[in-house]
N, C-alpha and C. Protein backbone atom coordinates (compact mmCIF):
# COMPACT_ATOMS: atom_id res chain seq x y z
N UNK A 1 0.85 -1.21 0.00
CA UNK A 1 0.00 0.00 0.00
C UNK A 1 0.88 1.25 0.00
N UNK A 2 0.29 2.31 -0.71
CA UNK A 2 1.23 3.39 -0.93
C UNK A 2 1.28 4.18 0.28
N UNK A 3 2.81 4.39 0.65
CA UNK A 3 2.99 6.20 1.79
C UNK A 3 1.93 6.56 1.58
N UNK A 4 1.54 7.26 0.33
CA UNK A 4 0.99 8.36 0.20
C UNK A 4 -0.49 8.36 0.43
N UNK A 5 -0.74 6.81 0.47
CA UNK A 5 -1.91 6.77 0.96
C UNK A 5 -1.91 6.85 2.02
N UNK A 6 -1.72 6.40 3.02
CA UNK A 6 -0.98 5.88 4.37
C UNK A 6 -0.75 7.66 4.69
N UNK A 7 0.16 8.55 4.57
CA UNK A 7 -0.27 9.53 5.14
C UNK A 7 -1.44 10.07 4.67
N UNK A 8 -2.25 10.23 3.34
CA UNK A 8 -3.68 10.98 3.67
C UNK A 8 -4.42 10.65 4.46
N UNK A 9 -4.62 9.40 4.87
CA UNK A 9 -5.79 8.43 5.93
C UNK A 9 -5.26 9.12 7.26
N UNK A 10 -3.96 9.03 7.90
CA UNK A 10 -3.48 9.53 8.76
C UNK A 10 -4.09 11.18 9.26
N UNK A 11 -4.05 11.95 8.05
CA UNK A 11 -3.91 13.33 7.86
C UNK A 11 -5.78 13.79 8.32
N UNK A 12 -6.23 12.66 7.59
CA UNK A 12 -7.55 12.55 7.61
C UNK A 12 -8.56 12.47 8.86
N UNK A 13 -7.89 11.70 9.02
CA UNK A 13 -8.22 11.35 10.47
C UNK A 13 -7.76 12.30 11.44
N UNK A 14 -6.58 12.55 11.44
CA UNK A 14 -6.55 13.77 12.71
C UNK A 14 -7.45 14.84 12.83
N UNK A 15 -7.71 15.20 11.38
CA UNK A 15 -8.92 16.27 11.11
C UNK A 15 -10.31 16.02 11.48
N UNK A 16 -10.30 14.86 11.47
CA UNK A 16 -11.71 14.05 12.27
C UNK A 16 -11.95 14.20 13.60
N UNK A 17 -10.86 14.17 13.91
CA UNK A 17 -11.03 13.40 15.49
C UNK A 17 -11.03 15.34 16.22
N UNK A 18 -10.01 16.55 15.69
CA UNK A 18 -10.24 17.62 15.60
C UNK A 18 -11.71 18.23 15.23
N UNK A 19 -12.20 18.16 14.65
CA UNK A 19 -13.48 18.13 14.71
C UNK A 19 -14.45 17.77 15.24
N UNK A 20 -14.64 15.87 15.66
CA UNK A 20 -15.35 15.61 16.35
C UNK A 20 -15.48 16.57 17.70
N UNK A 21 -14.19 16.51 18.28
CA UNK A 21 -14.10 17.06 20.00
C UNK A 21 -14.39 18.91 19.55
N UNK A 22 -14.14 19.35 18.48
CA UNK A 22 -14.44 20.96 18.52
C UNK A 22 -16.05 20.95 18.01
N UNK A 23 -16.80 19.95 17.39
CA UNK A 23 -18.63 19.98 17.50
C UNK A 23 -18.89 19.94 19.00
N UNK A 24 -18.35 18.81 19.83
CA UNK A 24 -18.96 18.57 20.76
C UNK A 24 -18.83 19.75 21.59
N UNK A 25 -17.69 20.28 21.58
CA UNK A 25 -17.30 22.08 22.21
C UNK A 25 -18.51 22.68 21.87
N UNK A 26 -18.50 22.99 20.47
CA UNK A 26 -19.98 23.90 20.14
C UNK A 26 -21.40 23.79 20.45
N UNK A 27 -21.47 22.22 20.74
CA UNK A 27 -22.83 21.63 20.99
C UNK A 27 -23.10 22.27 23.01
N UNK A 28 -21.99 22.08 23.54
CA UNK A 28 -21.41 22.42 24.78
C UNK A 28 -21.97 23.97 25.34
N UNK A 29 -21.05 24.60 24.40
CA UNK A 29 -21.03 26.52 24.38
C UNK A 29 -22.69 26.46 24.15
N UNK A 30 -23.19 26.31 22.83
CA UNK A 30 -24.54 26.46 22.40
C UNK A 30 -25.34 26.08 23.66
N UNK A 31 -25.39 25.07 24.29
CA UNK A 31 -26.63 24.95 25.11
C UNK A 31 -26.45 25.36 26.43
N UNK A 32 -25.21 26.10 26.81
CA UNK A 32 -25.08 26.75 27.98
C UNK A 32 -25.58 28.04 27.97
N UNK A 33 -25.12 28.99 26.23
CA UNK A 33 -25.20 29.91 26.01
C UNK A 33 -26.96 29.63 26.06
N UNK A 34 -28.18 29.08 25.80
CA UNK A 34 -29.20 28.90 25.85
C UNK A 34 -29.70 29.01 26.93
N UNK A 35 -29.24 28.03 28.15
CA UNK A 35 -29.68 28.14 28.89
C UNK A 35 -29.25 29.61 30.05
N UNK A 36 -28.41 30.31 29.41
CA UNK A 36 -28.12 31.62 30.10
C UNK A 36 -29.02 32.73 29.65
N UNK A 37 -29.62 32.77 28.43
CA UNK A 37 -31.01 33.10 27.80
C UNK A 37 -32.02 33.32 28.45
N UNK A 38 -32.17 31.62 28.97
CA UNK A 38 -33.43 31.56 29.64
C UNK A 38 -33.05 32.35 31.21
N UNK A 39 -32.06 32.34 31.77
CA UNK A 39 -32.35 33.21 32.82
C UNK A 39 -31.86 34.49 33.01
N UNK A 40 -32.04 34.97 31.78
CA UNK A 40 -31.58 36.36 30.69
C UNK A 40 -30.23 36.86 31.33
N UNK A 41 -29.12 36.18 31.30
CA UNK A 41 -28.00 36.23 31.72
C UNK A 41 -27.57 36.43 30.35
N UNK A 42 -27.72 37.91 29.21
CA UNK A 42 -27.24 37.69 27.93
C UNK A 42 -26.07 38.41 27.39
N UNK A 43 -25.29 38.67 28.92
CA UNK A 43 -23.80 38.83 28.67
C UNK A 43 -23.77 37.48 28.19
N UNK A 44 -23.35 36.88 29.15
CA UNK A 44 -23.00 35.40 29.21
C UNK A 44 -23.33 34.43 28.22
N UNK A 45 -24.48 34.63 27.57
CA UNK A 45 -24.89 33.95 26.76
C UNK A 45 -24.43 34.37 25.25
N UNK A 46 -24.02 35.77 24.98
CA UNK A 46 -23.25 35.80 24.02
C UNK A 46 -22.04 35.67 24.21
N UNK A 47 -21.15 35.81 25.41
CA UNK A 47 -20.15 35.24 25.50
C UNK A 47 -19.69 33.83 24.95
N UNK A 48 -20.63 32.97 25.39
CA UNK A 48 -20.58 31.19 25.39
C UNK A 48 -20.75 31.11 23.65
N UNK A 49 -21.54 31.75 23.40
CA UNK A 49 -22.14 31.65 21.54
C UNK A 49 -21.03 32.35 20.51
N UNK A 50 -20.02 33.19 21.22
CA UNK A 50 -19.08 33.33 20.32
C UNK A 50 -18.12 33.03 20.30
N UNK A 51 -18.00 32.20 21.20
CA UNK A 51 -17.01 31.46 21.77
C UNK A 51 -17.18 29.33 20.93
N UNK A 52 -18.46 29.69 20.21
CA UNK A 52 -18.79 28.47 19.95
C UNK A 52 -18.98 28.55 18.41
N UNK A 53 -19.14 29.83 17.95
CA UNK A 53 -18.92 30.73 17.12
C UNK A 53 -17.36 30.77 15.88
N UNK A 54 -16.72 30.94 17.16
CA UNK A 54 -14.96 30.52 16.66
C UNK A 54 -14.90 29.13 16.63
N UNK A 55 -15.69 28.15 17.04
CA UNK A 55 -15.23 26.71 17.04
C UNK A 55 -15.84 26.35 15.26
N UNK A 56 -16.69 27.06 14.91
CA UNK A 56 -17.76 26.77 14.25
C UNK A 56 -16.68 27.25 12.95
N UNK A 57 -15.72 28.35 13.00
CA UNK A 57 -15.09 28.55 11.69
C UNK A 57 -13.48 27.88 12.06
N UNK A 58 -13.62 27.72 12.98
CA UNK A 58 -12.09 27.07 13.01
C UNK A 58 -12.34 25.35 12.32
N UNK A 59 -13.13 24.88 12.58
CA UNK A 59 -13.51 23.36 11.75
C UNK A 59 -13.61 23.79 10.33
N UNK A 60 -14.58 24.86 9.73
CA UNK A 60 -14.72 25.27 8.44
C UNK A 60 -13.46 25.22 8.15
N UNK A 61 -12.55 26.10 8.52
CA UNK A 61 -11.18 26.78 8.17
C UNK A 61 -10.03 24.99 7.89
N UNK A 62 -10.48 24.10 9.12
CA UNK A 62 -9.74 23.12 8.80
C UNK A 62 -10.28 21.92 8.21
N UNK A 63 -11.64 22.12 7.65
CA UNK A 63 -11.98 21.00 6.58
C UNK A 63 -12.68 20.67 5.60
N UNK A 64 -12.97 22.07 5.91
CA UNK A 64 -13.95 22.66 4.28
C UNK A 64 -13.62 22.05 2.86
N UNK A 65 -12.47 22.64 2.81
CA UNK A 65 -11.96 22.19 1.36
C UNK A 65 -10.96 21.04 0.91
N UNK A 66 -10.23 20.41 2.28
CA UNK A 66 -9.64 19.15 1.77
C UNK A 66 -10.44 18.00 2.68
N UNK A 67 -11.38 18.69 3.00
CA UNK A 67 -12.42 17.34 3.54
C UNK A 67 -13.81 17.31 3.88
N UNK A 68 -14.42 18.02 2.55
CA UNK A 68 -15.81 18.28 2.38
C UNK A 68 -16.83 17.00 3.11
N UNK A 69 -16.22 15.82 2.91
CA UNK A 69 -17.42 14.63 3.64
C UNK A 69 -17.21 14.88 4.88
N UNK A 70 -16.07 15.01 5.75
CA UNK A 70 -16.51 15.42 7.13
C UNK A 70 -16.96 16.48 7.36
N UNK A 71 -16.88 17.11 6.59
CA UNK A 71 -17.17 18.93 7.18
C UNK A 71 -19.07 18.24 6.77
N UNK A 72 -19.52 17.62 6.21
CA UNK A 72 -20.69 17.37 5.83
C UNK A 72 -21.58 16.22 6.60
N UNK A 73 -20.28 16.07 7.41
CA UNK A 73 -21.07 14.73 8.47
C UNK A 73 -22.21 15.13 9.25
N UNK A 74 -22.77 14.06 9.81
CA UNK A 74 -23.61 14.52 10.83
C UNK A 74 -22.96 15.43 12.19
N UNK A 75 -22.14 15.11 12.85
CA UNK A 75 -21.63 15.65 14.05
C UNK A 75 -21.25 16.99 13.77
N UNK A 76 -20.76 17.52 12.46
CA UNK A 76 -20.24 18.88 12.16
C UNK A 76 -21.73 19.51 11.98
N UNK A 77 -22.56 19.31 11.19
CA UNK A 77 -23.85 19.98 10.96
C UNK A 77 -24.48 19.95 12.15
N UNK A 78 -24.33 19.17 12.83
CA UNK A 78 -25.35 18.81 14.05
C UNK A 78 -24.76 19.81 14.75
N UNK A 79 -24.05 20.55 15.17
CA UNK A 79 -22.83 21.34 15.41
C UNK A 79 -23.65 22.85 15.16
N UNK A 80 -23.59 22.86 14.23
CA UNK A 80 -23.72 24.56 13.14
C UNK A 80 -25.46 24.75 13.45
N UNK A 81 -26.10 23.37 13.95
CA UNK A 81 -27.55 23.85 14.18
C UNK A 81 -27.65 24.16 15.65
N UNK A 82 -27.21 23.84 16.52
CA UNK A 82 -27.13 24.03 17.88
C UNK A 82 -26.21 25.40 18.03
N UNK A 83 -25.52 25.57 17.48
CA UNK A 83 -24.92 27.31 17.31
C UNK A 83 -26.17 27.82 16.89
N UNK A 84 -26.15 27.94 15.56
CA UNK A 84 -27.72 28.55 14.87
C UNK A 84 -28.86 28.99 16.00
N UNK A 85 -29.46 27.68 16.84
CA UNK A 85 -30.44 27.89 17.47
C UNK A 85 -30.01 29.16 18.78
N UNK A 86 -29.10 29.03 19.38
CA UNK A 86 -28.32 29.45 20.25
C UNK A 86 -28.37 31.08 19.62
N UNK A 87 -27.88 31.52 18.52
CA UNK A 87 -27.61 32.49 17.98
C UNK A 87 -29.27 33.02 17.74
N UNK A 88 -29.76 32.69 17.34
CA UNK A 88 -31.22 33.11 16.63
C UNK A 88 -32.17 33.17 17.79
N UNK A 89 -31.99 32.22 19.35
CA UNK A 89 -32.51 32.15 20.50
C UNK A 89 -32.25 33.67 20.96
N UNK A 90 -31.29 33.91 20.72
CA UNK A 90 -30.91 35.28 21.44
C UNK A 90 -31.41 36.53 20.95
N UNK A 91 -31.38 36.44 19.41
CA UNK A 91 -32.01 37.61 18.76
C UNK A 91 -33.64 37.54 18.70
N UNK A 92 -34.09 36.60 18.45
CA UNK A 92 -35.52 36.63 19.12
C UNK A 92 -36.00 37.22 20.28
N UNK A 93 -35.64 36.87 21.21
CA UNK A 93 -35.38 37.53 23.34
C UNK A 93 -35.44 38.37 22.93
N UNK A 94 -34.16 39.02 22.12
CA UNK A 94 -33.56 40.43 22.41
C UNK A 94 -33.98 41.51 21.61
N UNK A 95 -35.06 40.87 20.65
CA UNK A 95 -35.40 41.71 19.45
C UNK A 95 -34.99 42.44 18.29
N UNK A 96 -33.55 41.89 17.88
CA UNK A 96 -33.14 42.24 16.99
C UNK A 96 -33.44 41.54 15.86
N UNK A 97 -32.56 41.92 14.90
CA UNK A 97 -32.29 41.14 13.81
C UNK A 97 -32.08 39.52 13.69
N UNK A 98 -32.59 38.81 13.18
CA UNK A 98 -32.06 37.46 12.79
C UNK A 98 -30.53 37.69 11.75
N UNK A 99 -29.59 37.22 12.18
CA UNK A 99 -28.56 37.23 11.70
C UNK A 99 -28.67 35.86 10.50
N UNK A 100 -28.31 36.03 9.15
CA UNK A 100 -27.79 35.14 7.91
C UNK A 100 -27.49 34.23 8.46
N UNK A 101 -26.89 33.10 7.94
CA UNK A 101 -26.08 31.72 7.51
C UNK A 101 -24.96 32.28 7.12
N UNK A 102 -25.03 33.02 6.08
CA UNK A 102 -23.71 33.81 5.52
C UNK A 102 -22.77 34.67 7.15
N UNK A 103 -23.50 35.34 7.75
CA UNK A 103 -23.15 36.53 9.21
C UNK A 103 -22.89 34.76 9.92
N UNK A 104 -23.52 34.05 10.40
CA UNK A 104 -22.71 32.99 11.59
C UNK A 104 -21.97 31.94 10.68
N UNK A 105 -21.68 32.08 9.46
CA UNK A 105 -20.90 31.00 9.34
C UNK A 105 -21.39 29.53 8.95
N UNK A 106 -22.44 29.24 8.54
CA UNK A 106 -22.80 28.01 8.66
C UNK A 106 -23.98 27.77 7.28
N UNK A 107 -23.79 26.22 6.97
CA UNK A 107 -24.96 25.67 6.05
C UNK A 107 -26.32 25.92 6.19
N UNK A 108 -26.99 26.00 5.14
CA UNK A 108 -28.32 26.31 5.12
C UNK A 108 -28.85 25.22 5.70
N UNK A 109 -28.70 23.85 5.48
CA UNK A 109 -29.42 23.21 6.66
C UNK A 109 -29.69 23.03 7.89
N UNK A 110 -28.46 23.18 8.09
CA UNK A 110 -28.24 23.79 10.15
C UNK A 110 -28.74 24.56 10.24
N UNK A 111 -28.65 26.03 9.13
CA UNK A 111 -28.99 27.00 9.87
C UNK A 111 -31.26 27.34 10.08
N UNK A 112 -31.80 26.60 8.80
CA UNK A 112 -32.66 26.76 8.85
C UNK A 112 -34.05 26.18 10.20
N UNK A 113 -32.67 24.01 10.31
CA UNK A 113 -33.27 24.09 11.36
C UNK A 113 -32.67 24.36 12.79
N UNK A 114 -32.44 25.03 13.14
CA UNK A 114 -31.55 25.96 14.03
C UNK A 114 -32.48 26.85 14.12
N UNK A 115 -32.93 27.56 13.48
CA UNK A 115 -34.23 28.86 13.41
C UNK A 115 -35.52 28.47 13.73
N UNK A 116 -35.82 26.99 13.55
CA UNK A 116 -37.14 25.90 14.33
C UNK A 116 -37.05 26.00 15.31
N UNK A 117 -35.89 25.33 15.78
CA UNK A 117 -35.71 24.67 17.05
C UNK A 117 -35.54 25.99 18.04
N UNK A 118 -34.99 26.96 17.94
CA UNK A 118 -35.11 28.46 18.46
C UNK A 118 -36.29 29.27 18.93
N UNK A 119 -37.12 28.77 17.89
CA UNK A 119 -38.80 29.00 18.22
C UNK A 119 -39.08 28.55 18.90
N UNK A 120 -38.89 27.27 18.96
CA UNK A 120 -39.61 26.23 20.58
C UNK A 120 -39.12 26.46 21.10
N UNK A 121 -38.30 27.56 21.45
CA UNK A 121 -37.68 27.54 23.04
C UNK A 121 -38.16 28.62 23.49
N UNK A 122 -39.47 29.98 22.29
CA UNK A 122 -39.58 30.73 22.75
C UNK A 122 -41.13 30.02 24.00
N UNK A 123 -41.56 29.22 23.79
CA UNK A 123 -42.68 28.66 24.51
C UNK A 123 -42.65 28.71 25.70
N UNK A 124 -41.36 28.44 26.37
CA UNK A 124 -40.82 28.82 27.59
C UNK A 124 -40.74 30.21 28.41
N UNK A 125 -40.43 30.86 27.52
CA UNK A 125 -40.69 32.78 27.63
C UNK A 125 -41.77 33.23 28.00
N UNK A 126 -43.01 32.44 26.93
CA UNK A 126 -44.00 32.63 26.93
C UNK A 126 -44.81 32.74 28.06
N UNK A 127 -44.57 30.95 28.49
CA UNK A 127 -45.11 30.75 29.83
C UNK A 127 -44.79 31.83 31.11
N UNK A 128 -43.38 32.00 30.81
CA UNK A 128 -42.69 32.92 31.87
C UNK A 128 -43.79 34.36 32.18
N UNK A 129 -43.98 34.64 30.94
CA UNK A 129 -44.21 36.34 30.78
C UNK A 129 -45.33 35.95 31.05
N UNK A 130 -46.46 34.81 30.75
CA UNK A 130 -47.77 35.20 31.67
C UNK A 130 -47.95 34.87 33.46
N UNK A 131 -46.89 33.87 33.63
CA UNK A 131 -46.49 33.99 35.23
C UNK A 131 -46.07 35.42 35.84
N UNK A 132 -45.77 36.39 34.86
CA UNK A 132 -45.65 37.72 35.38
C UNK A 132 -46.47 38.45 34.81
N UNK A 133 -47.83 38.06 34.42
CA UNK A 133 -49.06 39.05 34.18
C UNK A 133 -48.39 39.79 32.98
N UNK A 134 -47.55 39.56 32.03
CA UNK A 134 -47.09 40.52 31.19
C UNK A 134 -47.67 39.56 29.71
N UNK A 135 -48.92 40.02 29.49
CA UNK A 135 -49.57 39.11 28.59
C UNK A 135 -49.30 40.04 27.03
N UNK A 136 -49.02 40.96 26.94
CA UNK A 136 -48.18 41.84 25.38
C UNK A 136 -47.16 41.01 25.48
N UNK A 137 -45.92 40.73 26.44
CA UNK A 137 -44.93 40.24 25.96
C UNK A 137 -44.98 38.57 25.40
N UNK A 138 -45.99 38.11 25.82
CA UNK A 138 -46.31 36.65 25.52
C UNK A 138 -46.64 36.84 24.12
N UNK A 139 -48.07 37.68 23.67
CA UNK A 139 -48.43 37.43 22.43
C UNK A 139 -47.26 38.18 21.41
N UNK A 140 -46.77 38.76 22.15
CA UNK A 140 -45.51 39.43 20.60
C UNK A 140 -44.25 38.32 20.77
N UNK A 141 -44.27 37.14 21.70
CA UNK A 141 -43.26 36.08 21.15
C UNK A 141 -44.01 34.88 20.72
N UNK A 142 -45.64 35.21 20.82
CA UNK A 142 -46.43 34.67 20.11
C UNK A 142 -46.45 34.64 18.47
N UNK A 143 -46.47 35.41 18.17
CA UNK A 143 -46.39 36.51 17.15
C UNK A 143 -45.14 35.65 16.21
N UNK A 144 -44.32 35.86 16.91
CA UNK A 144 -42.01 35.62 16.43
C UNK A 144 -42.55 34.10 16.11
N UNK A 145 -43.03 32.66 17.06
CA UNK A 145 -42.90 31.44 16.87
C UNK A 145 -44.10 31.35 15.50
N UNK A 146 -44.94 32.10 15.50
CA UNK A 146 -46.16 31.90 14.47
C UNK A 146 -45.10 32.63 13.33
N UNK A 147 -43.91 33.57 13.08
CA UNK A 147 -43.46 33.98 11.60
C UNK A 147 -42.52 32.78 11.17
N UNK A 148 -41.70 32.10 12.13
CA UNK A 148 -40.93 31.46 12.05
C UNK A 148 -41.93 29.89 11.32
N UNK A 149 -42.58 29.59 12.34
CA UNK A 149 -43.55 28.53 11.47
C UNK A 149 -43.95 28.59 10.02
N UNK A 150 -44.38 29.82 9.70
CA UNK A 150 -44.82 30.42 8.39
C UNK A 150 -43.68 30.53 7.34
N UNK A 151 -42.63 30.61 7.97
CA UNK A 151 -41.67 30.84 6.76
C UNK A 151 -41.07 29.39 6.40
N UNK A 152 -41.07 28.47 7.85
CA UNK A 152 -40.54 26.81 7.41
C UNK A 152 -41.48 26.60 6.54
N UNK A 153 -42.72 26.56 6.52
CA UNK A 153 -43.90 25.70 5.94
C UNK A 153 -43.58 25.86 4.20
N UNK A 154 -42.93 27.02 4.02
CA UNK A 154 -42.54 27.21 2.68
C UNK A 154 -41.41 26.44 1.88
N UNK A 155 -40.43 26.09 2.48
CA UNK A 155 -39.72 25.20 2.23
C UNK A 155 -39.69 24.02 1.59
N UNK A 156 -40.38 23.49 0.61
CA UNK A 156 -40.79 22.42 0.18
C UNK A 156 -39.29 21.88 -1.00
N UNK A 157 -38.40 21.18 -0.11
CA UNK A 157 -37.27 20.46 -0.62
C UNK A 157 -36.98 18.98 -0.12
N UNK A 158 -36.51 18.54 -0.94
CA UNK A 158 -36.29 16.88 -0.40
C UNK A 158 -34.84 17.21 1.09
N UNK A 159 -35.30 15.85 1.81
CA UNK A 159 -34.43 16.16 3.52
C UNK A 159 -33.24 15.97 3.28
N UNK A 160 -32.75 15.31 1.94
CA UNK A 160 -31.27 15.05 1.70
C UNK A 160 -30.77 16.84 1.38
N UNK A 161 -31.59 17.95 1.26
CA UNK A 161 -31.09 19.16 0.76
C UNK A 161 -31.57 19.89 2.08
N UNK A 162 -32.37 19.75 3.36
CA UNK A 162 -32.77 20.44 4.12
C UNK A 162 -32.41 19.93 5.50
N UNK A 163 -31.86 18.71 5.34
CA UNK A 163 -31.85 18.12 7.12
C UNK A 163 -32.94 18.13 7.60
N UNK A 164 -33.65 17.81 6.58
CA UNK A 164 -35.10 17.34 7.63
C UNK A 164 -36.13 18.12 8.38
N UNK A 165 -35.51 19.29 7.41
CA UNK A 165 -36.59 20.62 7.85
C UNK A 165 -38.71 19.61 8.07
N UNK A 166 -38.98 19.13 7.42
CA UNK A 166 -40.25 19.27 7.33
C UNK A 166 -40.37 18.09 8.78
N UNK A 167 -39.56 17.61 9.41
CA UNK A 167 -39.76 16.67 10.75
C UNK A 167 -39.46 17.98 11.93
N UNK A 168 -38.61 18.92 11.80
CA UNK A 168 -38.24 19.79 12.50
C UNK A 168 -39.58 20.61 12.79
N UNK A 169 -39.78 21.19 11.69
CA UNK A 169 -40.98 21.95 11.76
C UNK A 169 -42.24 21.10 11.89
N UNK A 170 -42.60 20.04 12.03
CA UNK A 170 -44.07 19.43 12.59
C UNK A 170 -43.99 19.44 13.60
N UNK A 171 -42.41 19.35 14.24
CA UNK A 171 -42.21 19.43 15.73
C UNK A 171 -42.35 20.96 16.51
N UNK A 172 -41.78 21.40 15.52
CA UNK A 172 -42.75 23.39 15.78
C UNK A 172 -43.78 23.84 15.82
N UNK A 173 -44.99 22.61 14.89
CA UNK A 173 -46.55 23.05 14.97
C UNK A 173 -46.69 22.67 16.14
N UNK A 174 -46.46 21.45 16.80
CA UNK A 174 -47.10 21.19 17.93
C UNK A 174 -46.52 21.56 19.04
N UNK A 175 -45.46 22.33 19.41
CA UNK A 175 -45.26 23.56 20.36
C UNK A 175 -45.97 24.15 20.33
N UNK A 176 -46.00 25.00 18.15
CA UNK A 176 -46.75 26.45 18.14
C UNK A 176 -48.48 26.05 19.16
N UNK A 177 -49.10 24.51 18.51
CA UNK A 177 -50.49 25.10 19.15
C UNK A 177 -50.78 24.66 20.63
N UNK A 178 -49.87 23.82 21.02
CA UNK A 178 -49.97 23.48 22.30
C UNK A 178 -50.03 25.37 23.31
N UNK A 179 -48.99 26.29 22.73
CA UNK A 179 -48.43 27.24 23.54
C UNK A 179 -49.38 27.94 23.15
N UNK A 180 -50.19 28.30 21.47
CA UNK A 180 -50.96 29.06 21.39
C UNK A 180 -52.41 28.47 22.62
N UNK A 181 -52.61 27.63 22.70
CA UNK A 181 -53.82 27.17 23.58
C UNK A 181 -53.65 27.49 25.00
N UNK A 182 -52.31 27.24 25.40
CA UNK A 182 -52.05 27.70 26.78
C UNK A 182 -52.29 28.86 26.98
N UNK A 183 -51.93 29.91 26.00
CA UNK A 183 -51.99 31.40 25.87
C UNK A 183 -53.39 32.41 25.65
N UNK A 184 -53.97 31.29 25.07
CA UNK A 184 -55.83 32.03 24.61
C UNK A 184 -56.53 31.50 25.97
N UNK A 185 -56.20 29.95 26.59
CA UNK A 185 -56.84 29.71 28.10
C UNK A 185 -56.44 30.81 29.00
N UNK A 186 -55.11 31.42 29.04
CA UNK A 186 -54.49 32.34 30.19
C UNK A 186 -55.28 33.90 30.03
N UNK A 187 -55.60 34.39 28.62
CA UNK A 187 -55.98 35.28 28.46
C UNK A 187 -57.40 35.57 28.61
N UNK A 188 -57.67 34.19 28.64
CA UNK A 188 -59.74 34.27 28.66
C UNK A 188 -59.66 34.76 30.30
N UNK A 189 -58.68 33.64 30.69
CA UNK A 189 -59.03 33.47 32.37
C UNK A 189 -58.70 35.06 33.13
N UNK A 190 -57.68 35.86 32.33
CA UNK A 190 -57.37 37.10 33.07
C UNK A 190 -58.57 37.61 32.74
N UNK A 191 -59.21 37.79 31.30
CA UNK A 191 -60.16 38.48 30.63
C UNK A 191 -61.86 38.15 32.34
N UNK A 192 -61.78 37.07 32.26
CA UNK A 192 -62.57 36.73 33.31
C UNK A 192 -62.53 37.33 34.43
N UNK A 193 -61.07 37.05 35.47
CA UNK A 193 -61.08 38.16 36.23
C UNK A 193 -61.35 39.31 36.60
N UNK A 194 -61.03 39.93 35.23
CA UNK A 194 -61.27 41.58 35.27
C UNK A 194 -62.89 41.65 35.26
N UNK A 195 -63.45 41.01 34.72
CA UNK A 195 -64.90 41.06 35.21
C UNK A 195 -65.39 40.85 36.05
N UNK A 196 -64.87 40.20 36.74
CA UNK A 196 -65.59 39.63 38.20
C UNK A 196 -65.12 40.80 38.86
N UNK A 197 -63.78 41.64 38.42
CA UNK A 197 -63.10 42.47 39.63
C UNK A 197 -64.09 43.45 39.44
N UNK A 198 -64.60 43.93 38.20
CA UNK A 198 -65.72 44.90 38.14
C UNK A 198 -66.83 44.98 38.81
N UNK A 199 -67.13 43.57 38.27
CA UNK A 199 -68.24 43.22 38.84
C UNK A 199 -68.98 43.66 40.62
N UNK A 200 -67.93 42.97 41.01
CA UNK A 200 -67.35 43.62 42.99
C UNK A 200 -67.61 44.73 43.10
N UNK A 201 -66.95 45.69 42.58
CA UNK A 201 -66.34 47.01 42.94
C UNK A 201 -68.40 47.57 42.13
């Protein structure tokens, strides 16, 4: 068998095994940076996300182009969607902009479902903000998980080109109506209150 084979396999592999342990970093950063979100700790949470951010182009940078099948594996994409969600979790909260695929670095399949899976985490918010009587802030992240739904539903590509957008997003309808139902019961029931409080007085 040739050297020269014998070192590419070698070469190959180190780039693998570099990768594997820098996804699992990102998968790491991403769901810490999430869960610092949820308890709106969003120094911290962009800290952890750009920090997972650099892991996310340092793999690009080392295997993009002399090793497109790993850079295309599952563990690297699986990678770039858990950044994605992480990244897009935050600008949702925070009300900015949704940042590109092109702006974080990453494939359209990660990144699209990355922008799903981001939505279902606003359900959690949701709940939050009517445990604090703040029922505007519920329906305007009401609002964000119902555009995000609307724009997957458009997507009509085979899963070998989307990662499986259309399993991602069925898994988004039934957040979206589970949370929308929680949210029209919470609002009847305040709506109720205030009548009865009238009612009294």
């Amino acid at each position: 068998m040739s050297s020269e084979i014998i070192a590419n396999l070698n070469q190959k592999h180190a780039a693998r095994e570099i990768s594997i342990q820098a996804s699992r970093e990102i998968i790491r950063l991403s769901a810490n940076s999430i869960r610092c979100i949820h308890r709106l700790e969003m120094e911290e949470a962009q800290r952890l996300a750009s920090l997972a951010g650099e892991k996310v182009i340092e793999i690009r940078d080392l295997i993009y182009t002399k090793h497109p099948d790993l850079y295309f594996s599952g563990y690297t994409q699986d990678a770039q969607k858990e950044y994605t969600e992480a990244r897009i979790c935050y600008a949702l909260i925070s009300d900015i902009d949704i940042p590109s695929h092109e702006v974080l670095g990453v494939e359209i399949a990660p990144y699209i479902n990355g922008i799903a899976e981001a939505a279902s985490e606003l359900r959690r918010f949701i709940l939050d903000s009517l445990r604090k009587d703040d029922s505007s802030r519920s329906e305007e992240l009401m609002g964000k998980m119902d555009e995000v739904y609307n724009m997957m539903t458009i997507i009509d590509f085979p899963d070998a080109l989307t990662g499986g957008i259309r399993r991602t997003t069925d898994q988004l309808r039934a957040v979206l109506e589970r949370t929308r139902g929680d949210l029209t019961m919470a609002l009847r029931q305040r709506k109720l209150e205030d009548l009865l409080s009238k009612h009294e007085l």
